[in-house]
PDB file of N, CA and C in Angstrom:
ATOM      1  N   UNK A   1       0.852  -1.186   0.000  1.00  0.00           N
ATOM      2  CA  UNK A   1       0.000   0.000   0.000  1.00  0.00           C
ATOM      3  C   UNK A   1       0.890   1.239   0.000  1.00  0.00           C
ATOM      4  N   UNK A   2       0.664   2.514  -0.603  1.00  0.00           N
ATOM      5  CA  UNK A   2       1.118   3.440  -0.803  1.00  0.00           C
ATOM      6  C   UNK A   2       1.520   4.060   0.707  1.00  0.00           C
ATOM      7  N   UNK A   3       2.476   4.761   0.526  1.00  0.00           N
ATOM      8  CA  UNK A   3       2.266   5.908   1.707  1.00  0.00           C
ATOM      9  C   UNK A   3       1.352   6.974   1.849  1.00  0.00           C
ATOM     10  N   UNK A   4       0.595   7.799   2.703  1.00  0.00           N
ATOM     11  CA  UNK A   4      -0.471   8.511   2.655  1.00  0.00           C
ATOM     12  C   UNK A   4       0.885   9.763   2.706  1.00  0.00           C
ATOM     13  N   UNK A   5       0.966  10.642   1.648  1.00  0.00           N
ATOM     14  CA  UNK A   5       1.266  11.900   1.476  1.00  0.00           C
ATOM     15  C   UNK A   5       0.927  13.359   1.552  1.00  0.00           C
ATOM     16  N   UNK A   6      -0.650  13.043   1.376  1.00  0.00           N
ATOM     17  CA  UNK A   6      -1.570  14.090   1.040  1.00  0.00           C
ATOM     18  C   UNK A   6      -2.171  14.097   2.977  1.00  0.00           C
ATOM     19  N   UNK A   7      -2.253  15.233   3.223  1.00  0.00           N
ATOM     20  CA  UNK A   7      -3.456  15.140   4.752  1.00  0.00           C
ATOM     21  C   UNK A   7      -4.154  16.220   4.319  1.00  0.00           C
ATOM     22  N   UNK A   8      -5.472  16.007   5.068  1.00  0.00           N
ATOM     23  CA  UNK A   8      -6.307  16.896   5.119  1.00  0.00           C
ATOM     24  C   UNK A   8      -7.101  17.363   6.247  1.00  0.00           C
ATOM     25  N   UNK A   9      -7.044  18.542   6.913  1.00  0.00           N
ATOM     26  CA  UNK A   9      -7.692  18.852   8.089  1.00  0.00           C
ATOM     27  C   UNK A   9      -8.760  19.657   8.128  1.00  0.00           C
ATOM     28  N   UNK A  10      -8.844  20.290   9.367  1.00  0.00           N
ATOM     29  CA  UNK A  10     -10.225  21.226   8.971  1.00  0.00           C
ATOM     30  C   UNK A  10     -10.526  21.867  10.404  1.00  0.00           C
ATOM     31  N   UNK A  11     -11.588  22.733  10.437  1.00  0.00           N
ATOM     32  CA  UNK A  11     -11.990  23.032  11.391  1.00  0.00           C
ATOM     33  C   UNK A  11     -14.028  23.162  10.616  1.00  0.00           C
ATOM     34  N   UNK A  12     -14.931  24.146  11.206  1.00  0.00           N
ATOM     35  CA  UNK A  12     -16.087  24.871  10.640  1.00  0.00           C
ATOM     36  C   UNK A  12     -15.843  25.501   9.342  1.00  0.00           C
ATOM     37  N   UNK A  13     -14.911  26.356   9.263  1.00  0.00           N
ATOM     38  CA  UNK A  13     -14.806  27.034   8.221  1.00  0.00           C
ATOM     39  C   UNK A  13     -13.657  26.991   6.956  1.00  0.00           C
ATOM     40  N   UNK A  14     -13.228  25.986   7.412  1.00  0.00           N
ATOM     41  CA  UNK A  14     -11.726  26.097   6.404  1.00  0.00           C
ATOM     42  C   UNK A  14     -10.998  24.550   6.376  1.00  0.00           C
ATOM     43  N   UNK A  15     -10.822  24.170   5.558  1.00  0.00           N
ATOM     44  CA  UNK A  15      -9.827  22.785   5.198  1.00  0.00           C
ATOM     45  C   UNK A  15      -8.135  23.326   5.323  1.00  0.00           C
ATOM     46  N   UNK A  16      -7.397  22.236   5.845  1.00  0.00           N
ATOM     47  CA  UNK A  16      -5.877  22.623   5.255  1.00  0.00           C
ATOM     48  C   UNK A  16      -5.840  21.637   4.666  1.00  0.00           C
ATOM     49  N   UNK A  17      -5.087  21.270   3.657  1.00  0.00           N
ATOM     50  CA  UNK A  17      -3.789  20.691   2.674  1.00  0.00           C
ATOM     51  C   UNK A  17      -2.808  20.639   2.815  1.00  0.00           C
ATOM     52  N   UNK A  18      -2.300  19.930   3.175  1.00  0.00           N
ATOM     53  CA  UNK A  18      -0.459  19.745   3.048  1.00  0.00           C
ATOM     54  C   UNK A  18      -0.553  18.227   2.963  1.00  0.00           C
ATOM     55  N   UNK A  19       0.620  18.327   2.048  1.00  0.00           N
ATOM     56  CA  UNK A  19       1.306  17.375   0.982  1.00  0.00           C
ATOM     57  C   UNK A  19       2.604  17.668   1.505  1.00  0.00           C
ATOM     58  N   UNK A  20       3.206  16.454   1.587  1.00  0.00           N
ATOM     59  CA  UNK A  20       4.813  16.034   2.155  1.00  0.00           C
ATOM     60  C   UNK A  20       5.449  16.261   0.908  1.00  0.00           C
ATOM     61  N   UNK A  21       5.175  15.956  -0.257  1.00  0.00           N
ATOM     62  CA  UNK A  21       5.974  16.088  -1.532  1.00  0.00           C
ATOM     63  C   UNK A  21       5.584  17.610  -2.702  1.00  0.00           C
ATOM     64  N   UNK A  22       5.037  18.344  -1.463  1.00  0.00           N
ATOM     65  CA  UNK A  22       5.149  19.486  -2.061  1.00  0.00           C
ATOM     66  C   UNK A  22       5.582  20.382  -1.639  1.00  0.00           C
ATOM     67  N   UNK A  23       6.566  21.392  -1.284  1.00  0.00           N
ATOM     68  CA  UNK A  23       7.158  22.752  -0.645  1.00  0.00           C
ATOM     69  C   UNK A  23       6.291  23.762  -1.039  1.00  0.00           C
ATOM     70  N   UNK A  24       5.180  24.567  -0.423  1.00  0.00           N
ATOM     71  CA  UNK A  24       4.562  25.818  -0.770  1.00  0.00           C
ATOM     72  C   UNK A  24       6.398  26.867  -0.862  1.00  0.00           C
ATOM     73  N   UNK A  25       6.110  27.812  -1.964  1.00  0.00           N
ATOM     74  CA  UNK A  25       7.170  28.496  -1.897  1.00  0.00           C
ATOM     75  C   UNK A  25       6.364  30.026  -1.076  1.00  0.00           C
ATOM     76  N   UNK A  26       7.052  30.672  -0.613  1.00  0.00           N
ATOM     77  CA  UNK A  26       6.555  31.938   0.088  1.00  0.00           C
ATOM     78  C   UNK A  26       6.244  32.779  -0.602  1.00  0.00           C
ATOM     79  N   UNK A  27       6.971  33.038  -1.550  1.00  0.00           N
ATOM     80  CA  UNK A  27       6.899  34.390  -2.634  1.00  0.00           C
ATOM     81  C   UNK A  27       5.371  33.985  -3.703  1.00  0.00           C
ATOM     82  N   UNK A  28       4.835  32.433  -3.722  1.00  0.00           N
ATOM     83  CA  UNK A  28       4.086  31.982  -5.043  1.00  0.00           C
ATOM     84  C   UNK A  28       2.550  33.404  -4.165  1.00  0.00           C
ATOM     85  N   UNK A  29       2.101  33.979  -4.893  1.00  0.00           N
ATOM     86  CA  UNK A  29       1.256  34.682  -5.008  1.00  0.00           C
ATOM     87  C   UNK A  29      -0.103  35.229  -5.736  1.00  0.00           C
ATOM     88  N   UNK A  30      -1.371  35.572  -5.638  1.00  0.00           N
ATOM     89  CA  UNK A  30      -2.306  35.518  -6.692  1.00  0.00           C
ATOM     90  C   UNK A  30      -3.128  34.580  -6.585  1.00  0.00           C
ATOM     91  N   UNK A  31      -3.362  33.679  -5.764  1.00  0.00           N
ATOM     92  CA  UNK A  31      -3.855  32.207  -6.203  1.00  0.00           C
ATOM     93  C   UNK A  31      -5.320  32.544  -5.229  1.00  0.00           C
ATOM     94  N   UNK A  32      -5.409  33.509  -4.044  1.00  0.00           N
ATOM     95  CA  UNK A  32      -6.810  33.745  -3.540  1.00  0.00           C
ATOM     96  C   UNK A  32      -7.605  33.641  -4.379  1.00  0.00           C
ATOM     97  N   UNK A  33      -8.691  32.872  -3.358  1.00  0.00           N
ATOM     98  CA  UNK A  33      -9.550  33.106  -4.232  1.00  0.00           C
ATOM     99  C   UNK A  33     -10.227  31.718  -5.446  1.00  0.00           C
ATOM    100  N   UNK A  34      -9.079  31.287  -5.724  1.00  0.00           N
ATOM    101  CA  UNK A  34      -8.874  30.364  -6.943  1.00  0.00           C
ATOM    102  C   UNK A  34      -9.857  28.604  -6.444  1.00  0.00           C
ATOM    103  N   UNK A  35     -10.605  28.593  -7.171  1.00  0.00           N
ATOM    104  CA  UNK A  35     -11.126  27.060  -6.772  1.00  0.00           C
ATOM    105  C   UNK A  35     -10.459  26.145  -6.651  1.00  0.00           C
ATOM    106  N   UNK A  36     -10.652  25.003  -5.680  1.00  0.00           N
ATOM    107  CA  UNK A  36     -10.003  23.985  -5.531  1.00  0.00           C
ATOM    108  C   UNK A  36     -10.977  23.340  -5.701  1.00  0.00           C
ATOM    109  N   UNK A  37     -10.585  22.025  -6.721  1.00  0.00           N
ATOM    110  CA  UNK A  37     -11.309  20.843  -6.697  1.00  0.00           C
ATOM    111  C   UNK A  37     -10.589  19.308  -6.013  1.00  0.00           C
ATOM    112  N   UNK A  38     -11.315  18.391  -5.656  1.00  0.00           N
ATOM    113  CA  UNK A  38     -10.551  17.498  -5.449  1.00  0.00           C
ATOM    114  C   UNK A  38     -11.822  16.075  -5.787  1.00  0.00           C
ATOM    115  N   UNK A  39     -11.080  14.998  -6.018  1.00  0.00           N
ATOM    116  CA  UNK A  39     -11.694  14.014  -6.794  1.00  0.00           C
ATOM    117  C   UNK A  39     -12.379  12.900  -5.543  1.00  0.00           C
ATOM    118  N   UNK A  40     -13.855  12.754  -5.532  1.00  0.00           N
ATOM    119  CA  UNK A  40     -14.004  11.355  -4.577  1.00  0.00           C
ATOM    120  C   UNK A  40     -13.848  10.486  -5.406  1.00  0.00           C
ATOM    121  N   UNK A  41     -12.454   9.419  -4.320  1.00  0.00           N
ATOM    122  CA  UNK A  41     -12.325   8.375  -4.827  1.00  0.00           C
ATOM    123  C   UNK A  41     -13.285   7.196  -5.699  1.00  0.00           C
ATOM    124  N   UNK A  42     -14.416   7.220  -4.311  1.00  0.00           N
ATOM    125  CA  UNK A  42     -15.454   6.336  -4.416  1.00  0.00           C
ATOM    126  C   UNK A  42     -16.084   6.334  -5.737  1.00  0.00           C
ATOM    127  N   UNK A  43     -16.667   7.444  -5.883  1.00  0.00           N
ATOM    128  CA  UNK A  43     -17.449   7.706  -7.124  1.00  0.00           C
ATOM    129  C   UNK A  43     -16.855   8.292  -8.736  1.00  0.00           C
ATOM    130  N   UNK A  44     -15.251   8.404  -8.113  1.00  0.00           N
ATOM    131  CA  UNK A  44     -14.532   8.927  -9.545  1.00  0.00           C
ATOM    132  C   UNK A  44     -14.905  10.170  -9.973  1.00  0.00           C
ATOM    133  N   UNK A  45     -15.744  11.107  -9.373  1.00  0.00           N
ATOM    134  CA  UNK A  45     -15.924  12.514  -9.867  1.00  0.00           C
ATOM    135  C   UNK A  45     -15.328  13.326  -8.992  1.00  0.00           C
ATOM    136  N   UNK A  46     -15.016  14.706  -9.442  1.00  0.00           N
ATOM    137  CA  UNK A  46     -14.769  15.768  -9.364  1.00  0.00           C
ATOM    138  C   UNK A  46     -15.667  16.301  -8.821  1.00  0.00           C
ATOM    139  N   UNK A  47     -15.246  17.264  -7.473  1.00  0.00           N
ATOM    140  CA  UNK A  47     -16.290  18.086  -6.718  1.00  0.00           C
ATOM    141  C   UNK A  47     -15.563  19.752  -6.575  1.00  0.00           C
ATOM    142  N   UNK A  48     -16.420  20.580  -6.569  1.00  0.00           N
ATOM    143  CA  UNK A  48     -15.742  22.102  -5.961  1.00  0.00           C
ATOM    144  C   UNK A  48     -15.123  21.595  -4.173  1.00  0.00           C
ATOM    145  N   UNK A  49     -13.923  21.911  -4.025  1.00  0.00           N
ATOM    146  CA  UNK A  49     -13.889  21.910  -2.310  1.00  0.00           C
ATOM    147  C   UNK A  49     -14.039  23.167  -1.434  1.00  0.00           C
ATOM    148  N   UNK A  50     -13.957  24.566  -2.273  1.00  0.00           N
ATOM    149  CA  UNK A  50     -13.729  25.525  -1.222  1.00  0.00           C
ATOM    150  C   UNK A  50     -12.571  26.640  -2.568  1.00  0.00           C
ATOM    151  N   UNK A  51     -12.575  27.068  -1.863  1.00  0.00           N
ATOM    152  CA  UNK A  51     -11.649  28.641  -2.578  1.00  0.00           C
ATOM    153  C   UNK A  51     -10.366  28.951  -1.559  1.00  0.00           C
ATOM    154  N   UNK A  52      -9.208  28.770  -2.809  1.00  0.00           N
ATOM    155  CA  UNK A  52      -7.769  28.905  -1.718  1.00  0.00           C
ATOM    156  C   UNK A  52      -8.274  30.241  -0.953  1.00  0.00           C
ATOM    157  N   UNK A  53      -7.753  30.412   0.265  1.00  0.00           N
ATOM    158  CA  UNK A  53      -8.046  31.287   1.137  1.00  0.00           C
ATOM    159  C   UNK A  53      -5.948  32.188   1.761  1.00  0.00           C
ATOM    160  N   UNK A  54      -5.089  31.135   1.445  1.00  0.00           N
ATOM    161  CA  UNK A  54      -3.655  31.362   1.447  1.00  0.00           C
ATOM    162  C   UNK A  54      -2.911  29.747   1.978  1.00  0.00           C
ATOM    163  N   UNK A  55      -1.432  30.261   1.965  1.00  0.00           N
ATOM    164  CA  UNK A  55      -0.786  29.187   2.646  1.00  0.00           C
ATOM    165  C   UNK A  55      -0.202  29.547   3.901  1.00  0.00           C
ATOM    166  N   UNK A  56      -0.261  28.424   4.709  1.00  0.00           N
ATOM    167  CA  UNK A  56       0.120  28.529   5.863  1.00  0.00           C
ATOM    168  C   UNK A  56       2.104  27.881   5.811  1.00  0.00           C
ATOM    169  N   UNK A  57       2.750  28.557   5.989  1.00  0.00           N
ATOM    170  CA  UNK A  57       4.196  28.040   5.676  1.00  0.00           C
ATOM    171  C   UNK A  57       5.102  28.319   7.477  1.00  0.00           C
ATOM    172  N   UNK A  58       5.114  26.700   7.153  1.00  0.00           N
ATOM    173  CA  UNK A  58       6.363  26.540   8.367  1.00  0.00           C
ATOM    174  C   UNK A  58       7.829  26.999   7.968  1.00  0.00           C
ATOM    175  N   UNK A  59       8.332  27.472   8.373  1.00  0.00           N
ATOM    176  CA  UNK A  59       9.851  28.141   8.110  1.00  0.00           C
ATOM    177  C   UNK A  59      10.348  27.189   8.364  1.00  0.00           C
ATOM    178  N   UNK A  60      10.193  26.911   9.831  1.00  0.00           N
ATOM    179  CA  UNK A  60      10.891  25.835  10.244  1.00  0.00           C
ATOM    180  C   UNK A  60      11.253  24.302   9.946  1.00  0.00           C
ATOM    181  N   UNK A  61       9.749  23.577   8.871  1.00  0.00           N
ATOM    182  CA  UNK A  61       9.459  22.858   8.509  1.00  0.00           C
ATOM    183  C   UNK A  61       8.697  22.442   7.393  1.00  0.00           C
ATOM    184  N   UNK A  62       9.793  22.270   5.970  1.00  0.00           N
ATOM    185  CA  UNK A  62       8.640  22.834   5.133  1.00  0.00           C
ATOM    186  C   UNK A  62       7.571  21.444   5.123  1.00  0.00           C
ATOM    187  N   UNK A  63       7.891  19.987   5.550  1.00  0.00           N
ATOM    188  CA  UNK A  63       6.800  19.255   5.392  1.00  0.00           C
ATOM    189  C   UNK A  63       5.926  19.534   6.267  1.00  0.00           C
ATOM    190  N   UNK A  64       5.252  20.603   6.939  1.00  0.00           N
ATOM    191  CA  UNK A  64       4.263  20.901   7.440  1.00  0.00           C
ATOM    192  C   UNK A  64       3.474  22.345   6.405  1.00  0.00           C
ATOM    193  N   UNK A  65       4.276  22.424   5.724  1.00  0.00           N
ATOM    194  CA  UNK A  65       3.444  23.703   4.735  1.00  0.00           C
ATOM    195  C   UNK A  65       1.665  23.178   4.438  1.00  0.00           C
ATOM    196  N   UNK A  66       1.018  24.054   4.428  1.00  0.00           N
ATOM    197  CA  UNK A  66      -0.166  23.850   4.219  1.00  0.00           C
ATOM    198  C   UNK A  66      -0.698  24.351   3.298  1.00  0.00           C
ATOM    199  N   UNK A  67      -2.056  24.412   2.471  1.00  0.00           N
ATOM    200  CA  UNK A  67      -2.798  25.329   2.034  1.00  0.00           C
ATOM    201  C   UNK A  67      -4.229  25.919   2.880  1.00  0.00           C
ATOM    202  N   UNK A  68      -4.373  26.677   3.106  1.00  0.00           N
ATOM    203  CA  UNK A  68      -5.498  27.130   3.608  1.00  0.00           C
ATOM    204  C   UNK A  68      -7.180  27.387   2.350  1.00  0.00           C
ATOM    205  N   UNK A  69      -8.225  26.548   2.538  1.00  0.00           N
ATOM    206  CA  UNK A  69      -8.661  26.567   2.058  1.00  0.00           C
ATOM    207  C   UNK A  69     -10.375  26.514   1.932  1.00  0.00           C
ATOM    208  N   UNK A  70     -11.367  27.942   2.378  1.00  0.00           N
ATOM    209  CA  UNK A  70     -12.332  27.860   2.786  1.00  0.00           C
ATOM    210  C   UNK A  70     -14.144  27.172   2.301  1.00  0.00           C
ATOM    211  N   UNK A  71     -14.161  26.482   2.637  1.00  0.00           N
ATOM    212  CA  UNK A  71     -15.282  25.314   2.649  1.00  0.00           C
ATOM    213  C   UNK A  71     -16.375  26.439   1.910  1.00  0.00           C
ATOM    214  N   UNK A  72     -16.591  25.782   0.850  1.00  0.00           N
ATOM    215  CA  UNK A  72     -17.531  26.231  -0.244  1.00  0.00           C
ATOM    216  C   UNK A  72     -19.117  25.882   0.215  1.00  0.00           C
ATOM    217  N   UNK A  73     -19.470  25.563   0.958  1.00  0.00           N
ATOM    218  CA  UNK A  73     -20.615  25.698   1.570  1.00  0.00           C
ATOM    219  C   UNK A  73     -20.670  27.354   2.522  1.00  0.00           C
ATOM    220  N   UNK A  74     -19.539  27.246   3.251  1.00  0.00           N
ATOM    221  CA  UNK A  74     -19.412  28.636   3.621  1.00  0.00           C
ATOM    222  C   UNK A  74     -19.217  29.924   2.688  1.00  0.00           C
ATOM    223  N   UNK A  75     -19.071  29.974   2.101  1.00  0.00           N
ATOM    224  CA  UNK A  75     -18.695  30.695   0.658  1.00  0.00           C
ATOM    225  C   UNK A  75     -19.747  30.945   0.369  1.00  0.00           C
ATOM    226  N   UNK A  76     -20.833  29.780  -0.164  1.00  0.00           N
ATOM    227  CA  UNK A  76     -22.390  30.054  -1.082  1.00  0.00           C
ATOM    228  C   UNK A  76     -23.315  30.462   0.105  1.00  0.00           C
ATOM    229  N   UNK A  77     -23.005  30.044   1.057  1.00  0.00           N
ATOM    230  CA  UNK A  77     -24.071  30.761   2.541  1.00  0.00           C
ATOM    231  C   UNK A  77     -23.761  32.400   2.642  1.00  0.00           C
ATOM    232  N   UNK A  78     -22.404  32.946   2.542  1.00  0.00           N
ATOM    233  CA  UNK A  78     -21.944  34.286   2.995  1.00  0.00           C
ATOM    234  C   UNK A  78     -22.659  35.156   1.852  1.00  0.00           C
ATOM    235  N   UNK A  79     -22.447  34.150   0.280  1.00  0.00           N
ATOM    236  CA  UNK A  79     -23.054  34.900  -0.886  1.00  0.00           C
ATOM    237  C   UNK A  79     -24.423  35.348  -0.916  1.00  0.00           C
ATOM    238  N   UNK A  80     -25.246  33.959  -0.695  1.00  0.00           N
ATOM    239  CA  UNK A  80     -26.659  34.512  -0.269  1.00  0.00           C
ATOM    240  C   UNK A  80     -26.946  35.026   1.276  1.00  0.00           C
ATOM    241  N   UNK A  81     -26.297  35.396   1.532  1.00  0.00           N
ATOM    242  CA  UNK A  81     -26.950  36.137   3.150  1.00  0.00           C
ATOM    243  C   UNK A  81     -26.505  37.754   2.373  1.00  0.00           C
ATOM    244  N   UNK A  82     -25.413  38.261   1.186  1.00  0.00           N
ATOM    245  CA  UNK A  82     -25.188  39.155   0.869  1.00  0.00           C
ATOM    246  C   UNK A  82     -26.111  39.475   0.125  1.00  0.00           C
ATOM    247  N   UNK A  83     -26.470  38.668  -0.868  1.00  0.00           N
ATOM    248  CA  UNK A  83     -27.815  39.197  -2.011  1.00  0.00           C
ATOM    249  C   UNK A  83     -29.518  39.304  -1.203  1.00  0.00           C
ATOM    250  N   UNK A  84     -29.845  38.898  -0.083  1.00  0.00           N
ATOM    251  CA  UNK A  84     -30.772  39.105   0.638  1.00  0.00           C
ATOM    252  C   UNK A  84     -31.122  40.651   1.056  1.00  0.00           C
TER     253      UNK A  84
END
């Protein structure tokens, strides 16, 4: 069986991402905002997950770099409580 590389956490409002085989660089910039999709295994499709929100970067450690990334249910709730 593979090694698990990819983690994924969370709290109410926000997912992280971090990947062991990826280094967020500090300077990469622009990406707010930007959809994230990610694939269920189970069913083989593609879902919206949320909108990068930034990265969270360990100095100290880059296999703890994260992406920060806010839960698209929260997103379409904030939208319609705005158009109301």
């Amino acid at each position: 069986m593979p090694k698990k590389t990819t983690e994924i956490t969370g709290d109410s409002i926000y997912y992280y991402v971090s990947c062991k085989k990826i280094t967020i660089d500090s300077g990469e910039r622009g990406y707010s905002g930007s959809p994230v999709f990610i694939k269920d295994l189970k069913s083989n499709r593609w879902r919206i997950m949320g909108l990068v929100n930034g990265a969270l970067i360990d100095a100290a450690n880059t296999k703890n770099d994260a992406i920060g990334i806010q839960k698209i249910e929260y997103v379409i709730a904030d939208i319609y409580k705005k158009s109301k």
